[in-house]
C-alpha atoms as a PDB file:
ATOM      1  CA  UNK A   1      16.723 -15.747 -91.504  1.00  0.00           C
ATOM      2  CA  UNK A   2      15.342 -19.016 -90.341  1.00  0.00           C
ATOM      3  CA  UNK A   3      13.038 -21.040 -93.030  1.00  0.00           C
ATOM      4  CA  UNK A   4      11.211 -24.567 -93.074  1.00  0.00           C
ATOM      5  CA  UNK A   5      12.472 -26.620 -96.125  1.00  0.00           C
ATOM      6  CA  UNK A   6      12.169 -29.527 -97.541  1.00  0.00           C
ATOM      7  CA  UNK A   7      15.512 -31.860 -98.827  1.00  0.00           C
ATOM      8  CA  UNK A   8      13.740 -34.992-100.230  1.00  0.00           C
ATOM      9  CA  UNK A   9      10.128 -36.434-100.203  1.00  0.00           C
ATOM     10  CA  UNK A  10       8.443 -37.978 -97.504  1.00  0.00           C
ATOM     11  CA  UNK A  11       6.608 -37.332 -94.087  1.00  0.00           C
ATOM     12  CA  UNK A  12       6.484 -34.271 -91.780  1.00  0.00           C
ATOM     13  CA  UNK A  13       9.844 -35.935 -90.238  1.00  0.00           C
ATOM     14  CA  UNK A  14      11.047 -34.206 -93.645  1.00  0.00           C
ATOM     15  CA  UNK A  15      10.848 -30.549 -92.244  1.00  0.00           C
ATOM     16  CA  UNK A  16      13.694 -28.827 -91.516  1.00  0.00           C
ATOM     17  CA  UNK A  17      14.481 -25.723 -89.860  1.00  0.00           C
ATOM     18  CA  UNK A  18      17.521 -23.936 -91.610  1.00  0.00           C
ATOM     19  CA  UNK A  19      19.692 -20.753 -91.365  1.00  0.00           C
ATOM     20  CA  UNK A  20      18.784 -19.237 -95.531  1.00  0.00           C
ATOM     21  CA  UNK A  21      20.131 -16.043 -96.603  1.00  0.00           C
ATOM     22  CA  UNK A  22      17.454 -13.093 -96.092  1.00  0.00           C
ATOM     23  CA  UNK A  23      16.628 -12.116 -99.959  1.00  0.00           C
ATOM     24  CA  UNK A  24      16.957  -8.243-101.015  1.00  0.00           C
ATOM     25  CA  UNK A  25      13.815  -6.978-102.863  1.00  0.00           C
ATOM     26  CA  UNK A  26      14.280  -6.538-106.354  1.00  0.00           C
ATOM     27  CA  UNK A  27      12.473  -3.997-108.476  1.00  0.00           C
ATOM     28  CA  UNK A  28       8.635  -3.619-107.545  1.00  0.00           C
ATOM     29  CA  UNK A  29       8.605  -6.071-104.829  1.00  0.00           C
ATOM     30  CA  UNK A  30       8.419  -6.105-101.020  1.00  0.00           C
ATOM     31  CA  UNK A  31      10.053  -8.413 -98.287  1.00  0.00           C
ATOM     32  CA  UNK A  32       7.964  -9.283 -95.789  1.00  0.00           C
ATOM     33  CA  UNK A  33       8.368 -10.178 -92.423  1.00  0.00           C
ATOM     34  CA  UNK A  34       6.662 -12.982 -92.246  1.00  0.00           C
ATOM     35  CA  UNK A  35       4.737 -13.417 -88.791  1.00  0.00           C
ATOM     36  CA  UNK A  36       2.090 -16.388 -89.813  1.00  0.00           C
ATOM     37  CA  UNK A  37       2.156 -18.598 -92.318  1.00  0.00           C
ATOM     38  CA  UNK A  38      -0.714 -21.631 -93.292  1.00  0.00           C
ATOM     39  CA  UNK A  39       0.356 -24.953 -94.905  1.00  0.00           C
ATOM     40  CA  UNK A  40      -2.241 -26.200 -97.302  1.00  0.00           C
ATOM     41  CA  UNK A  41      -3.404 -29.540 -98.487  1.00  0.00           C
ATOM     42  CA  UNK A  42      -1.598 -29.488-101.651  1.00  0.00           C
ATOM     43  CA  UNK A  43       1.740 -28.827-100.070  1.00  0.00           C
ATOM     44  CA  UNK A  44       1.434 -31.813 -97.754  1.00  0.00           C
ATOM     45  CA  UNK A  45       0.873 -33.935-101.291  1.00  0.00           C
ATOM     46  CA  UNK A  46       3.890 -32.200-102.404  1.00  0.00           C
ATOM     47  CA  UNK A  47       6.151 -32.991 -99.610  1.00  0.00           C
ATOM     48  CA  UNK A  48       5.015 -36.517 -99.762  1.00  0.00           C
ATOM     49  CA  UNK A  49       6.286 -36.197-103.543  1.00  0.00           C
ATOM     50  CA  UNK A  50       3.035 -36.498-105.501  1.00  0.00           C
ATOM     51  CA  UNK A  51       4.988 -33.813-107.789  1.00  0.00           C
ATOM     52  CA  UNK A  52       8.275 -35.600-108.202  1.00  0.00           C
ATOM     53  CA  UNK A  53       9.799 -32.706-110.393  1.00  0.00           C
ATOM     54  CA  UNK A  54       9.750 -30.230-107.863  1.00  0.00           C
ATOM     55  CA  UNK A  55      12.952 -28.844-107.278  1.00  0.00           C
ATOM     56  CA  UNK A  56      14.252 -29.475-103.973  1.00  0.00           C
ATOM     57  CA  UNK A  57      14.952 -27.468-101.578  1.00  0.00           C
ATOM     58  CA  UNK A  58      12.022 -25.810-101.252  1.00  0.00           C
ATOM     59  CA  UNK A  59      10.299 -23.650 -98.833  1.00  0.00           C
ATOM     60  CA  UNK A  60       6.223 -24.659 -97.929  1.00  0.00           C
ATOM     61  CA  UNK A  61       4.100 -22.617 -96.188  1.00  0.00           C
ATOM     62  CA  UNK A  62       3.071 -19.965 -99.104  1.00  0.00           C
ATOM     63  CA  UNK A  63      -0.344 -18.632 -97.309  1.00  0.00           C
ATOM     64  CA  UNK A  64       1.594 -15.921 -95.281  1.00  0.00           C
ATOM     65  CA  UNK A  65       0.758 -12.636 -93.006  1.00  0.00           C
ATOM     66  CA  UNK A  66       3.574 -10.431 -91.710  1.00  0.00           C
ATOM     67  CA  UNK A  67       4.894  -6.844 -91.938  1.00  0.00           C
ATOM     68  CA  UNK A  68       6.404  -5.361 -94.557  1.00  0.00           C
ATOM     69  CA  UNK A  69      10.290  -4.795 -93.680  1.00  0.00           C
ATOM     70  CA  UNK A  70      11.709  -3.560 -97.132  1.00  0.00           C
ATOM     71  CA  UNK A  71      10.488  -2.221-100.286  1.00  0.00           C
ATOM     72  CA  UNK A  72      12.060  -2.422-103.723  1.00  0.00           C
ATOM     73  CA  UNK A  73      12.789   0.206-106.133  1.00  0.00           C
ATOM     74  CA  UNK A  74       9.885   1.147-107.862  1.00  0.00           C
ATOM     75  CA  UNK A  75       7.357   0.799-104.800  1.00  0.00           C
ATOM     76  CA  UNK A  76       5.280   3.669-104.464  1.00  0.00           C
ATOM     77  CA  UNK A  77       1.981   2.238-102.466  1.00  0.00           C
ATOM     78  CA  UNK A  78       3.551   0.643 -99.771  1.00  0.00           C
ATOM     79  CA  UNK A  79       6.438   1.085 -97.126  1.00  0.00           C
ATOM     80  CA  UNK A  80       8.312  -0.756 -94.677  1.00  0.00           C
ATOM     81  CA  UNK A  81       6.122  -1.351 -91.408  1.00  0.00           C
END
């Protein structure tokens, strides 16, 4: 799957669009397809590196819509689509 992430501090010049392994659910949890996402304020202080202990790489962009493409073991209220 394709993600923005961040290497090092600094501007939006930063942002990178890599090739990341698509993650299996684990136990009560869903993936989702994600289909919109929002970037805050804080993450823009965070990719400038007002947090300098956040381990890098990292993906922004944590205010997300999408579908629901699979379900973990142990999901009972919701289902892929």
């Amino acid at each position: 799957m394709k993600a923005i992430r961040v290497q090092q501090f600094g501007g939006p010049e930063v942002l990178q669009l890599e090739e990341v392994p698509t993650p299996v659910p684990g136990p009560d949890q869903v993936l989702v397809d994600v289909r919109a996402i929002g970037v805050n304020p804080v993450e823009t202080y965070q990719r400038s590196g007002s947090n300098p202990n956040l381990a890098r790489p990292y993906t922004p962009g944590m205010d997300a819509a999408g579908v629901i493409a699979a379900v973990g073991a142990g999901v009972t209220d919701l289902k892929k689509g």
